[in-house]
Protein backbone atom coordinates (compact mmCIF):
# COMPACT_ATOMS: atom_id res chain seq x y z
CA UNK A 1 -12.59 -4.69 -1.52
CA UNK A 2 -11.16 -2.62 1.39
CA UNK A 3 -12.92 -4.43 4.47
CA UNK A 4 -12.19 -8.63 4.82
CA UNK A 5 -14.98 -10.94 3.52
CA UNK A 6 -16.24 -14.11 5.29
CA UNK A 7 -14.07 -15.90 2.44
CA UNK A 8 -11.16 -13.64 2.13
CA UNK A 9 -9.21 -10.73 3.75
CA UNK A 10 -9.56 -6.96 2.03
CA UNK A 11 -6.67 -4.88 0.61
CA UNK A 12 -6.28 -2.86 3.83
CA UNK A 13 -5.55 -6.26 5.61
CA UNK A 14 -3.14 -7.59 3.04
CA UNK A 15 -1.13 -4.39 2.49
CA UNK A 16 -0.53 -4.30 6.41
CA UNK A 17 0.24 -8.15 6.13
CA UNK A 18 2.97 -8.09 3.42
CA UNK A 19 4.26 -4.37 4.25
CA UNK A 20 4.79 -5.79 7.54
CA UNK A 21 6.67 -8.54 6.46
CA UNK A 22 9.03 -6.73 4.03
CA UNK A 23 9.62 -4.69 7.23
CA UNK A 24 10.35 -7.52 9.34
CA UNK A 25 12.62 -9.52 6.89
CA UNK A 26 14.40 -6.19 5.83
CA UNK A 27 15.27 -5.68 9.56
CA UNK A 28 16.01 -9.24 9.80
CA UNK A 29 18.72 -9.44 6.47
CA UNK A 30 20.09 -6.51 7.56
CA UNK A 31 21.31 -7.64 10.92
CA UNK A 32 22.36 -11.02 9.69
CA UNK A 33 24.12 -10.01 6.65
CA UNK A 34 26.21 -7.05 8.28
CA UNK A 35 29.07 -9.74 9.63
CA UNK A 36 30.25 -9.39 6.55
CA UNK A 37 31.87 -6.24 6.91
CA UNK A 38 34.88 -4.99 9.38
CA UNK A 39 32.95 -3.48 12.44
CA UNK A 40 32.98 0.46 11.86
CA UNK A 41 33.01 -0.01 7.93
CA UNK A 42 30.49 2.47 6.25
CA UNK A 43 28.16 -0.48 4.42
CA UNK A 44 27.89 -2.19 8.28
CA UNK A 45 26.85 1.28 9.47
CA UNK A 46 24.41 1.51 6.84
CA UNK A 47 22.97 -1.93 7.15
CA UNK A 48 22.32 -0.52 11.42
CA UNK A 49 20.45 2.35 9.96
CA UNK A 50 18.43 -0.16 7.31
CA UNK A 51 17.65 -2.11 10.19
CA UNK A 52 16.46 0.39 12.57
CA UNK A 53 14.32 1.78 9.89
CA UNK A 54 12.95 -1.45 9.29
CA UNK A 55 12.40 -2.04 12.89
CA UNK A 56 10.56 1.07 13.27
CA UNK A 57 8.53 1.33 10.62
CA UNK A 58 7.17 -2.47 11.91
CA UNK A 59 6.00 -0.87 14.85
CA UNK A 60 4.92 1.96 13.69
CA UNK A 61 2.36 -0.47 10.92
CA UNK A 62 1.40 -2.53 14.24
CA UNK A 63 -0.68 0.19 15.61
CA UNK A 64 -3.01 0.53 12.43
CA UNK A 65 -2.88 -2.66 11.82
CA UNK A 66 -3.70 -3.96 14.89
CA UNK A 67 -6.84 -1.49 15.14
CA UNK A 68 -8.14 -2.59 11.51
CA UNK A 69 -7.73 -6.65 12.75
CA UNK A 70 -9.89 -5.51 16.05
CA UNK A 71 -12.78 -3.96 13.93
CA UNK A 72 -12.33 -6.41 10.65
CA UNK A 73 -12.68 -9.87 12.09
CA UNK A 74 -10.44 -12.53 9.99
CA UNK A 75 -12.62 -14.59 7.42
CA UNK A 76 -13.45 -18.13 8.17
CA UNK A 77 -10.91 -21.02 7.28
CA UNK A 78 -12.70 -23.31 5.21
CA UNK A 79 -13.15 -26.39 6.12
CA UNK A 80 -12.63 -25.10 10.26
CA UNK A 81 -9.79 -26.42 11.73
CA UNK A 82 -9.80 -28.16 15.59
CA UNK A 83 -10.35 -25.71 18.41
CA UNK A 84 -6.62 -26.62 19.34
CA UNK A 85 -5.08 -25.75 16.14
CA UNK A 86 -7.10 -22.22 16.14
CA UNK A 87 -6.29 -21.48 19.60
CA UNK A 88 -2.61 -22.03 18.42
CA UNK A 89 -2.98 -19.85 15.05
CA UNK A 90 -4.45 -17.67 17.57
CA UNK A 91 -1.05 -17.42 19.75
CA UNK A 92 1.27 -17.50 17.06
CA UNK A 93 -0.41 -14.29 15.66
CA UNK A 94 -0.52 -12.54 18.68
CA UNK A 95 3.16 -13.75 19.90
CA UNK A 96 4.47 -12.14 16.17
CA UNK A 97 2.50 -8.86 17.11
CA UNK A 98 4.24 -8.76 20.51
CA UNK A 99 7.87 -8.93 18.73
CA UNK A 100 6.86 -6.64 16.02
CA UNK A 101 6.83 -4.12 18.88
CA UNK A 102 9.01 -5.28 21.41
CA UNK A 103 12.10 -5.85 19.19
CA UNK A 104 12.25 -2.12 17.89
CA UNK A 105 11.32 -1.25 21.82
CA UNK A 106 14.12 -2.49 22.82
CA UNK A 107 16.34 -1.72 19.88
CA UNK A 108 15.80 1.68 20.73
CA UNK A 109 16.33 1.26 24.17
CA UNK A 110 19.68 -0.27 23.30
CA UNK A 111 20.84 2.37 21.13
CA UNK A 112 19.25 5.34 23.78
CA UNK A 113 20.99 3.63 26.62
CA UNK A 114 24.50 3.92 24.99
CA UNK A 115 24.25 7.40 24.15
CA UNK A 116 23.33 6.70 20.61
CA UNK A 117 19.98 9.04 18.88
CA UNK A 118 17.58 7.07 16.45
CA UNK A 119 16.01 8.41 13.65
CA UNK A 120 13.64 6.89 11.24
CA UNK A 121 14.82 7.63 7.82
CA UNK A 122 17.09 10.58 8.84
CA UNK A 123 14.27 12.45 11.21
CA UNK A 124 15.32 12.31 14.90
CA UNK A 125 13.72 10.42 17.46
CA UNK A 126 13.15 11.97 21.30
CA UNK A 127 15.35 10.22 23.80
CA UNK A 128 13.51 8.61 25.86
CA UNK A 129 16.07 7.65 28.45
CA UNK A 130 19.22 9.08 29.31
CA UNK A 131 22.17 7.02 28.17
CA UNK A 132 22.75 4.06 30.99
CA UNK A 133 25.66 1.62 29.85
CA UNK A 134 24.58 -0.65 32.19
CA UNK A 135 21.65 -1.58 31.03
CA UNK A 136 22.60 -0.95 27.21
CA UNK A 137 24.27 -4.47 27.39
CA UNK A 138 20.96 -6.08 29.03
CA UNK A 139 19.14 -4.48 27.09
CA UNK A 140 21.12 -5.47 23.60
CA UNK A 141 20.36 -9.36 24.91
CA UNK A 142 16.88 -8.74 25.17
CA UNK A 143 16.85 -7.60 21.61
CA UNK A 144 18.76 -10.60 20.78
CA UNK A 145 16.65 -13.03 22.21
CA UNK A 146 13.62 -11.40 21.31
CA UNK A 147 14.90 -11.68 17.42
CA UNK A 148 16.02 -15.44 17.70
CA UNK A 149 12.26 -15.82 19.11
CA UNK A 150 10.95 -14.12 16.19
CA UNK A 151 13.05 -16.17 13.51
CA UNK A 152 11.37 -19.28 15.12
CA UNK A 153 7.78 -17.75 15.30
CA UNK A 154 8.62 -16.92 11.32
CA UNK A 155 8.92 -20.17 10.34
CA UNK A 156 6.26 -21.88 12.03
CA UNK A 157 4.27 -19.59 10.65
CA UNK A 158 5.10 -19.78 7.22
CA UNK A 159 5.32 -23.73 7.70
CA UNK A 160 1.81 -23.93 8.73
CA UNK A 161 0.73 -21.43 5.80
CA UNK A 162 2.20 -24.15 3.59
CA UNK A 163 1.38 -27.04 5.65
CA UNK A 164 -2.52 -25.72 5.66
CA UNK A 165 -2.35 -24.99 1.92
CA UNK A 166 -0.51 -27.84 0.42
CA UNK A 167 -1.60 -31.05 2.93
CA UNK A 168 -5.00 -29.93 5.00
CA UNK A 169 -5.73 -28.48 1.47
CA UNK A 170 -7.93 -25.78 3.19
CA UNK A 171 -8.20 -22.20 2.49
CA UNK A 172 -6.36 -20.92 5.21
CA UNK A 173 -3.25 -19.50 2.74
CA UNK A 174 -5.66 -18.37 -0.24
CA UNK A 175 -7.50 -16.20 2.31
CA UNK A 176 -4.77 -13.83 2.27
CA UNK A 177 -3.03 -14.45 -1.45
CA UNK A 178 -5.77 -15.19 -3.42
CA UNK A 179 -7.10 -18.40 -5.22
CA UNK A 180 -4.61 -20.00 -6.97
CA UNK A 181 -5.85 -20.27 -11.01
């Protein structure tokens, strides 16, 4: 079923859900693992371009999915949890939608503002400002920050998936997976 269910969410919903996170963790690995090589090196370079294309295309799945959540409301978590813990499922989701565009915003404001182009897998972005060194290094923290925020907002979230699945034993996880057999 395309559309979500009172009991479960549809394919459109779960196909933006995990492409989303591939996207997100590919942008994340990338950045973290490209230490491992000299600065300058060809596989760091390459890891940059992974991870801008990973940022981008995270954005880019926001706007759809974000308009299929607003006219596909989420099914029911069986049994309900407490008005608090909803109101915080509630944040969390909307705080990782935030990142999801904010990091490549300012990822490509970073890279614009030192006189570097973007391109999503090899076709050219507009600049959209003119390079500015100054704020390229502001800029860079931003996107720093913003990405240590969004490995936090990661885990909690996958901690309460498993915290809702295996010890409230509701349906909260299965909603989006499928029932375990």
């Amino acid at each position: 079923m395309l559309r979500n269910s009172q009991h479960s969410y549809g394919l459109a919903a779960r196909v933006f859900h995990w492409l989303s996170a591939i996207a997100v963790l590919t942008a994340l690995f990338c950045v973290e693992i490209n230490g491992f090589w000299p600065r300058g090196s060809a596989e760091r370079m390459q890891l940059l371009l992974w991870h801008i294309d990973a940022g981008l295309l995270t954005a880019l799945l926001l706007v759809p999915r974000l308009l299929w959540r607003l006219g596909n409301r989420p099914p029911v978590i069986t049994p309900l949890p407490s008005p608090l813990v909803q109101r915080l499922a509630h944040a969390g989701h909307w705080t990782l939608y935030a990142l999801m565009l904010l990091l490549p915003l300012f990822g490509v404001l970073t890279q614009q503002a030192g006189g570097k182009p973007v391109a999503l897998f090899g076709i050219a972005m507009p600049a959209f400002i003119a390079p500015a060194p100054g704020l390229r290094h502001l800029w860079r923290e931003i996107h720093g920050l913003l990405g240590n925020l969004l490995l936090i907002v990661l885990a909690i979230h996958v901690a309460a998936a498993v915290w809702h699945h295996r010890f409230l034993r509701d349906d909260t996880l299965t909603r989006l997976i499928g029932p375990q057999r």
